[in-house]
N, C-alpha and C. Protein backbone atom coordinates (compact mmCIF):
# COMPACT_ATOMS: atom_id res chain seq x y z
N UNK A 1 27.68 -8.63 -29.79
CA UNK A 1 27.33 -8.56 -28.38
C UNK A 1 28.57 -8.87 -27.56
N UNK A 2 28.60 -7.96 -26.59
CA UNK A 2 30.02 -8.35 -25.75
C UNK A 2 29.73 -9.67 -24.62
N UNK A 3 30.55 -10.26 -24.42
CA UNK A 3 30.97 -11.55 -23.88
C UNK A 3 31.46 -11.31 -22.83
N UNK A 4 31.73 -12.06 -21.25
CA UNK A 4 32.13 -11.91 -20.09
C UNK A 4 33.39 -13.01 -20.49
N UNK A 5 34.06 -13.84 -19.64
CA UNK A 5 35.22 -14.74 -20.32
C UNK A 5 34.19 -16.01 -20.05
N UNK A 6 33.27 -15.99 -18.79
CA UNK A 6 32.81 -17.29 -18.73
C UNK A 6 31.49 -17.14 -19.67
N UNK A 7 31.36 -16.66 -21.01
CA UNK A 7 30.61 -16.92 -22.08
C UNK A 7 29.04 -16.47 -21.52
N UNK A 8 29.09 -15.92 -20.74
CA UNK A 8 27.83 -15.29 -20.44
C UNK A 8 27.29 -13.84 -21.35
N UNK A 9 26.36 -13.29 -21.78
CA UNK A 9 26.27 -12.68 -22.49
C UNK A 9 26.04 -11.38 -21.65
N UNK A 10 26.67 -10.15 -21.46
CA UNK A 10 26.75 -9.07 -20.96
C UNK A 10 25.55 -8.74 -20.35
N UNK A 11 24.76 -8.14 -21.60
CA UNK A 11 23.26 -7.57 -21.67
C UNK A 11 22.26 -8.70 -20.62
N UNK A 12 22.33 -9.83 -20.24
CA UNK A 12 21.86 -11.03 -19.53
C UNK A 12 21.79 -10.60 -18.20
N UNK A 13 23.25 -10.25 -17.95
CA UNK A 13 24.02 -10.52 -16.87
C UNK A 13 23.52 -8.53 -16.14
N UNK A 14 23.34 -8.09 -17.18
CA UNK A 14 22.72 -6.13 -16.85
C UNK A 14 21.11 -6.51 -16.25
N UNK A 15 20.25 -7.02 -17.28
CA UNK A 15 19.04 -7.31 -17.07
C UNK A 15 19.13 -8.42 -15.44
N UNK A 16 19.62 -9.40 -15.46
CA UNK A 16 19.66 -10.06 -14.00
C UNK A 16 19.72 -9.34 -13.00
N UNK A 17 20.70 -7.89 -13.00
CA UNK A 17 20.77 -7.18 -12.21
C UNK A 17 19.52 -6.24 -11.77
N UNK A 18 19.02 -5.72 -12.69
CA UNK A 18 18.52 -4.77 -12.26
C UNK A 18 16.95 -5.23 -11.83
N UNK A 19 16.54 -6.85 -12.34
CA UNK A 19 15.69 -7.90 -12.13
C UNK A 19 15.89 -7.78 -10.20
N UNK A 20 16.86 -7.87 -9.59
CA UNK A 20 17.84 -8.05 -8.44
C UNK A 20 17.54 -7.09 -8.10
N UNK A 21 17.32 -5.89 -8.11
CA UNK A 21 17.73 -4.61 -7.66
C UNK A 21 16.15 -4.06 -7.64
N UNK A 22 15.18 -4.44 -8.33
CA UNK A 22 13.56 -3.62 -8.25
C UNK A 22 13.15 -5.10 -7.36
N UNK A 23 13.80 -6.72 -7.24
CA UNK A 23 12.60 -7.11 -6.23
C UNK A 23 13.22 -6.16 -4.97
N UNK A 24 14.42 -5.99 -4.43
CA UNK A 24 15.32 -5.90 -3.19
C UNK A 24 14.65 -3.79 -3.12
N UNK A 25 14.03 -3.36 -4.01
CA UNK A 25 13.49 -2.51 -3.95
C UNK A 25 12.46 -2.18 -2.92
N UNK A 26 12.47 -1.33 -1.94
CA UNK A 26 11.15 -1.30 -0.46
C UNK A 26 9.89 -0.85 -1.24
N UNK A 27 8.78 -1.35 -1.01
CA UNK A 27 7.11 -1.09 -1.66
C UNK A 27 7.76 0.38 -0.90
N UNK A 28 5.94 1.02 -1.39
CA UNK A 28 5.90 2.31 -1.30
C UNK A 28 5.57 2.48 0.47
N UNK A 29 4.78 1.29 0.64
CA UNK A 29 4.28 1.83 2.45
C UNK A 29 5.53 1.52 2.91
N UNK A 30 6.64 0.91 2.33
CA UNK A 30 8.32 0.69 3.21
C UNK A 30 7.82 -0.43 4.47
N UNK A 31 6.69 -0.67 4.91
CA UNK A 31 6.98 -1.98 5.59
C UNK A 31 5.18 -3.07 5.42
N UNK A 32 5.98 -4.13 6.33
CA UNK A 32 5.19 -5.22 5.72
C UNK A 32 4.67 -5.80 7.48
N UNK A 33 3.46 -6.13 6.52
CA UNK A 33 2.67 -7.79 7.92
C UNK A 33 2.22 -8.66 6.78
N UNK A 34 2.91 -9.38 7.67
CA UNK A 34 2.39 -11.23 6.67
C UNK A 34 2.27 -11.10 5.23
N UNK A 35 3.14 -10.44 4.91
CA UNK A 35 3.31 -10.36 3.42
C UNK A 35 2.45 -9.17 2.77
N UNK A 36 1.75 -8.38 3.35
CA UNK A 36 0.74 -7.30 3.08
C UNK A 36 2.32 -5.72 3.24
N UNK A 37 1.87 -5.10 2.27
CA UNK A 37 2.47 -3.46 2.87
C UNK A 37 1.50 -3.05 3.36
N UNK A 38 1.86 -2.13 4.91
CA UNK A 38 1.58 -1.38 5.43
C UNK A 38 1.51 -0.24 5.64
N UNK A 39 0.28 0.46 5.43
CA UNK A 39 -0.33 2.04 5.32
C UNK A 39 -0.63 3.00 6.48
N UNK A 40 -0.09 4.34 6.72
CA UNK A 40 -0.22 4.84 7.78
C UNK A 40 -1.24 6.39 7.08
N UNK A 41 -2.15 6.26 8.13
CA UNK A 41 -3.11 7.84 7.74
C UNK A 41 -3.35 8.29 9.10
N UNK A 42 -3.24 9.65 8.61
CA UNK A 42 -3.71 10.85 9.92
C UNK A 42 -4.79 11.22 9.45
N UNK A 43 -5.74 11.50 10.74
CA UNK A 43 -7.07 12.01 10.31
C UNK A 43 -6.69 13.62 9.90
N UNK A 44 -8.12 14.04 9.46
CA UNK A 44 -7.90 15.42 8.43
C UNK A 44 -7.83 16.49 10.06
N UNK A 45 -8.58 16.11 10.91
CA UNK A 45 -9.04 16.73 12.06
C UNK A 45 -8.72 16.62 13.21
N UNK A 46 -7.85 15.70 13.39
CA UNK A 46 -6.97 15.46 14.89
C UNK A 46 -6.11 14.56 14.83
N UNK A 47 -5.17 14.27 15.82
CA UNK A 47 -3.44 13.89 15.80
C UNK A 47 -3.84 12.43 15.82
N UNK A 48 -5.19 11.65 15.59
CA UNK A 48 -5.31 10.14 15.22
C UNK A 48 -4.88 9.98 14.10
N UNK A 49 -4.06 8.62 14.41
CA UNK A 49 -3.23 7.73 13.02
C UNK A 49 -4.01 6.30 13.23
N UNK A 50 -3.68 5.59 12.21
CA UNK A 50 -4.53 3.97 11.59
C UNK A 50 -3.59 3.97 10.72
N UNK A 51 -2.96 2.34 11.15
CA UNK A 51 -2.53 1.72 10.18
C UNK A 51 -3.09 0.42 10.10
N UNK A 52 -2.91 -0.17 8.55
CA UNK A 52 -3.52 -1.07 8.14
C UNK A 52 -2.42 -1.89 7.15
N UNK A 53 -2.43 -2.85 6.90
CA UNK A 53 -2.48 -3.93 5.50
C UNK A 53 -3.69 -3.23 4.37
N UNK A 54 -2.65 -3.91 3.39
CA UNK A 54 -2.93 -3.73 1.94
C UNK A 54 -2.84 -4.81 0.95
N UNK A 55 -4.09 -4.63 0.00
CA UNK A 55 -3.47 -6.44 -0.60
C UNK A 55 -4.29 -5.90 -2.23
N UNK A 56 -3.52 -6.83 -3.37
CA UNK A 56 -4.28 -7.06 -4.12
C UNK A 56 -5.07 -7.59 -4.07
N UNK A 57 -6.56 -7.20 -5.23
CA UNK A 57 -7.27 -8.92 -4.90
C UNK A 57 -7.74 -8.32 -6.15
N UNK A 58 -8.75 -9.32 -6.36
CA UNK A 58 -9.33 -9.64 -7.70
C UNK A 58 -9.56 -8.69 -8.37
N UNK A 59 -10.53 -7.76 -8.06
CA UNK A 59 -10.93 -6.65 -8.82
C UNK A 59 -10.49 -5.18 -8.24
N UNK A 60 -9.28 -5.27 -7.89
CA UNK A 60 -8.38 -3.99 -7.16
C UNK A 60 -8.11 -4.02 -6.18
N UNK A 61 -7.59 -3.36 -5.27
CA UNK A 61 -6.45 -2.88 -3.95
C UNK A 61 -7.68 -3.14 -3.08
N UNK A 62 -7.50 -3.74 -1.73
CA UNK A 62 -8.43 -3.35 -0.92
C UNK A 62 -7.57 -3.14 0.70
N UNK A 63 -8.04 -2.63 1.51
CA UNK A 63 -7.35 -2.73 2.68
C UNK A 63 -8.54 -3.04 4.16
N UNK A 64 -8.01 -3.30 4.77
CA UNK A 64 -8.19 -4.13 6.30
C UNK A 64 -8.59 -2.81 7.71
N UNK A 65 -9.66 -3.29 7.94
CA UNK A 65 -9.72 -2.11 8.94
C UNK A 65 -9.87 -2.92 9.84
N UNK A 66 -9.84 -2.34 10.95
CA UNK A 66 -9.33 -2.75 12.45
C UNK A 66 -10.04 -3.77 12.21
N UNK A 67 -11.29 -3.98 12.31
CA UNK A 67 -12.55 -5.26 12.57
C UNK A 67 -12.36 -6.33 11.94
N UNK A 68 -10.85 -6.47 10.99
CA UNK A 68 -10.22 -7.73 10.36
C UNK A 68 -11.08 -7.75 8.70
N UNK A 69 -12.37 -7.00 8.26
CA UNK A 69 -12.60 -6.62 7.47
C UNK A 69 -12.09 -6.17 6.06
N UNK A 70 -11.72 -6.77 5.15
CA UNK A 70 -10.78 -6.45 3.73
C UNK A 70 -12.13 -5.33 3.39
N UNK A 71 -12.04 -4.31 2.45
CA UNK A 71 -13.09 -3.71 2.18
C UNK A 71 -12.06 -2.73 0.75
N UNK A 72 -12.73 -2.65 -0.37
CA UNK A 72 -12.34 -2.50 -1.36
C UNK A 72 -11.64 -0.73 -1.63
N UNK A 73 -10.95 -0.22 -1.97
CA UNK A 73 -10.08 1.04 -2.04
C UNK A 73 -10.89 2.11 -2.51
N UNK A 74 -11.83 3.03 -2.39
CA UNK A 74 -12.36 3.81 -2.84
C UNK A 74 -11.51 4.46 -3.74
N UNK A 75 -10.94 6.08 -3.49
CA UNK A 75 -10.26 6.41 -4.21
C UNK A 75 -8.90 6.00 -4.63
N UNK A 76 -8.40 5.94 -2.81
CA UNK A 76 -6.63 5.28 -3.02
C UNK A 76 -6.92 4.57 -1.41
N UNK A 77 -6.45 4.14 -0.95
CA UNK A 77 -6.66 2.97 0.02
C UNK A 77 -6.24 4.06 0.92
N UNK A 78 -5.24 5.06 1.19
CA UNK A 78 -5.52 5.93 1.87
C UNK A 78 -6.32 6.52 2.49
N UNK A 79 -7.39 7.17 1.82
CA UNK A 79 -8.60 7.78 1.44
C UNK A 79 -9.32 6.86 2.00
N UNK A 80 -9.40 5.42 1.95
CA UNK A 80 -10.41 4.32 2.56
C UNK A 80 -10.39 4.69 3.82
N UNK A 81 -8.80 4.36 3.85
CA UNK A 81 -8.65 4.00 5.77
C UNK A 81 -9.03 5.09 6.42
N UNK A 82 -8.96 6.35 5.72
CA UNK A 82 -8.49 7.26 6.42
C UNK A 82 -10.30 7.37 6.93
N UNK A 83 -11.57 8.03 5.53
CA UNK A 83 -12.45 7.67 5.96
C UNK A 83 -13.05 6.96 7.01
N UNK A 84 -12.58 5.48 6.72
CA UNK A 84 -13.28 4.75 7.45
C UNK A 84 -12.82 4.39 9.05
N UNK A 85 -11.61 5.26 9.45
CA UNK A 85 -11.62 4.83 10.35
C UNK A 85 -11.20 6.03 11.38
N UNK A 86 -10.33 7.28 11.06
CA UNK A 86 -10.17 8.35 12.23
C UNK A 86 -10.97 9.14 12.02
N UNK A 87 -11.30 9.51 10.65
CA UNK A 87 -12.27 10.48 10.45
C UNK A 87 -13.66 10.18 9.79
N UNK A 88 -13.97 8.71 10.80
CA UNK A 88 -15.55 8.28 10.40
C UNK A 88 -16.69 9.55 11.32
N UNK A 89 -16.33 9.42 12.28
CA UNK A 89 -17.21 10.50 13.61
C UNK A 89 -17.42 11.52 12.92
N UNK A 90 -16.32 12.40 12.03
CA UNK A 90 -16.17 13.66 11.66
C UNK A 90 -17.11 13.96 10.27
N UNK A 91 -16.69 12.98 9.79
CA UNK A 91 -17.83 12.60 8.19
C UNK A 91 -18.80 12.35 8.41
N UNK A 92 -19.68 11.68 9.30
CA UNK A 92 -20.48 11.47 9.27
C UNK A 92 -21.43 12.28 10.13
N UNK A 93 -21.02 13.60 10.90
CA UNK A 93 -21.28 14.73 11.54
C UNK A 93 -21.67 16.26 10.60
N UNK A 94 -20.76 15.40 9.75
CA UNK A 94 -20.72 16.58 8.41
C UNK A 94 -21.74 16.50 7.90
N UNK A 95 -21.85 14.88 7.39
CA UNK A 95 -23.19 14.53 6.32
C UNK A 95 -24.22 14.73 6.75
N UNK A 96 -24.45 14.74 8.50
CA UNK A 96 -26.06 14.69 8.98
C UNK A 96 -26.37 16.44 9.09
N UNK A 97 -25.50 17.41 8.93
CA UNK A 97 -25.80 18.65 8.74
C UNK A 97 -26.30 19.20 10.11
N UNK A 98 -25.60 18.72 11.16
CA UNK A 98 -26.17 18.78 12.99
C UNK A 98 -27.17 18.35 13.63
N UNK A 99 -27.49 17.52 12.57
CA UNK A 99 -29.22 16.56 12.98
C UNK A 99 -28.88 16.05 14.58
């Protein structure tokens, strides 16, 4: 195994790095509240956006809708927010079949 001069072991000193380099890595939503990443969705049907927090929890991903509400990730937490919050009116217009 190769050696540095101050007796550190190379392969240590590779792994520290790249340990260094995936935390200093940006999550996938690229930004944060209070320690949560933050998710942006457009509705399927008009120029409304919702963003939210995202969190682990016990039994999977859940995310935060406006009403301060954690509520668990259906398909992808995307898909939650997006549902539940620009294109609730539109879904649920759909489902009643013009009742």
């Amino acid at each position: 195994m190769a050696y540095l001069k101050s007796g550190t072991p190379l392969l240590a000193l590779l792994l520290a790095a790249i340990v260094l380099l995936m935390a200093a890595a940006p999550s996938e939503a690229g930004r944060r509240y209070r320690g949560y990443s933050l998710i942006t969705v457009q509705s399927n049907f008009t120029a409304d956006t919702a963003t939210a927090p995202v969190r682990r929890a016990r039994y999977g991903w859940e995310v935060r809708l406006p009403s301060g509400m954690w509520i668990p990730c259906e398909f992808n937490c995307h898909y939650t927010l997006r549902n539940n919050t620009v294109d609730f009116w539109e879904r649920f217009n759909q489902n009643s079949n013009g009742r």
